[in-house]
Protein backbone atom coordinates (compact mmCIF):
# COMPACT_ATOMS: atom_id res chain seq x y z
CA UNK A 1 -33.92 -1.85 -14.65
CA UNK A 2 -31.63 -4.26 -16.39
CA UNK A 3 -27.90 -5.62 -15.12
CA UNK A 4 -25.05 -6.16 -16.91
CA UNK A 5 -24.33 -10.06 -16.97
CA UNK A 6 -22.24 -11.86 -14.06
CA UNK A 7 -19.23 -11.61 -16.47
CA UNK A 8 -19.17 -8.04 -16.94
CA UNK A 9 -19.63 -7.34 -13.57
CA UNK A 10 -16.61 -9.44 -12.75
CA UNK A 11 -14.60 -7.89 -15.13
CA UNK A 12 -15.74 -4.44 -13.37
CA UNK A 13 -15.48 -5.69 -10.08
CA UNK A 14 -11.95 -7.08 -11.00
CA UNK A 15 -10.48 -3.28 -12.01
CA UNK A 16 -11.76 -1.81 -9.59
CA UNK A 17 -9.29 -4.27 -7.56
CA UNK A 18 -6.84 -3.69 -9.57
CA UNK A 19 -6.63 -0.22 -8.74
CA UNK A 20 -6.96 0.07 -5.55
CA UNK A 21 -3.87 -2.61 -5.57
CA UNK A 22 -2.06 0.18 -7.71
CA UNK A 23 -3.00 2.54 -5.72
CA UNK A 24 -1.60 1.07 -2.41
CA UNK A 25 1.47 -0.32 -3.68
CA UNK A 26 2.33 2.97 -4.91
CA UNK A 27 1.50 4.61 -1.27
CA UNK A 28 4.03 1.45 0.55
CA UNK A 29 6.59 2.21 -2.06
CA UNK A 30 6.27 6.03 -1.10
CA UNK A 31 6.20 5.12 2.56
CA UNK A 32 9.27 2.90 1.78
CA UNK A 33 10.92 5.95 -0.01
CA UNK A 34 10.24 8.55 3.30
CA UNK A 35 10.91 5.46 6.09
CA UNK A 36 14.61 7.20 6.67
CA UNK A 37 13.28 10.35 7.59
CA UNK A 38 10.37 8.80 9.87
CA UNK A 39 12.94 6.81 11.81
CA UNK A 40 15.46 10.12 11.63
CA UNK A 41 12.31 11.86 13.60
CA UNK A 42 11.72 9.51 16.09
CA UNK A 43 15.91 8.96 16.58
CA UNK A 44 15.96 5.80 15.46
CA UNK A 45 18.02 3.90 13.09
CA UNK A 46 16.49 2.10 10.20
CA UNK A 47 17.11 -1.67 10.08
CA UNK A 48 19.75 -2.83 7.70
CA UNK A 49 18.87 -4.71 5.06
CA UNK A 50 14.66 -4.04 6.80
CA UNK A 51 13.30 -6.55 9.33
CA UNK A 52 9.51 -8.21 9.99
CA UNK A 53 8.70 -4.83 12.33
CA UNK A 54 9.74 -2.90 9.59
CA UNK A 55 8.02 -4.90 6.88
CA UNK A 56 4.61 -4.94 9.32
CA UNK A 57 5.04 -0.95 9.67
CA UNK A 58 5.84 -0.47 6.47
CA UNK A 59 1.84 -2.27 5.45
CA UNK A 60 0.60 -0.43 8.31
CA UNK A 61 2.02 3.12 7.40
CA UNK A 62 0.36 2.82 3.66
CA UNK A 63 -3.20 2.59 4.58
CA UNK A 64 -3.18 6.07 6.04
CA UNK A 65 0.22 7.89 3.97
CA UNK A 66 -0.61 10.22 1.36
């Protein structure tokens, strides 16, 4: 059994980075898009302008929002 060279495993190993990168920003962004109605549920008010708790949540909420 023969491997591709170190280069083209790079390059492989590199898109497959790539998309998962796509793939979460586009989940935050979502997340970002819904965070009214999540703090509307739990009667809270959404920060102004967002805040460090929000930005933290926000990163949290992505790695499990579909």
């Amino acid at each position: 059994m023969q491997t591709a060279p170190l280069h083209q495993r790079g390059q492989l190993l590199l898109g497959v980075v790539r998309g998962q990168i796509r793939l979460f920003s586009g989940l935050w962004a979502a997340w970002i898009d819904d965070a009214d109605g999540v703090y509307r549920n739990f009667r809270k008010d959404l920060p102004p302008g967002g805040d460090w708790t929000f930005f933290a949540r926000s990163l949290q909420a992505a790695t499990v929002y579909e």
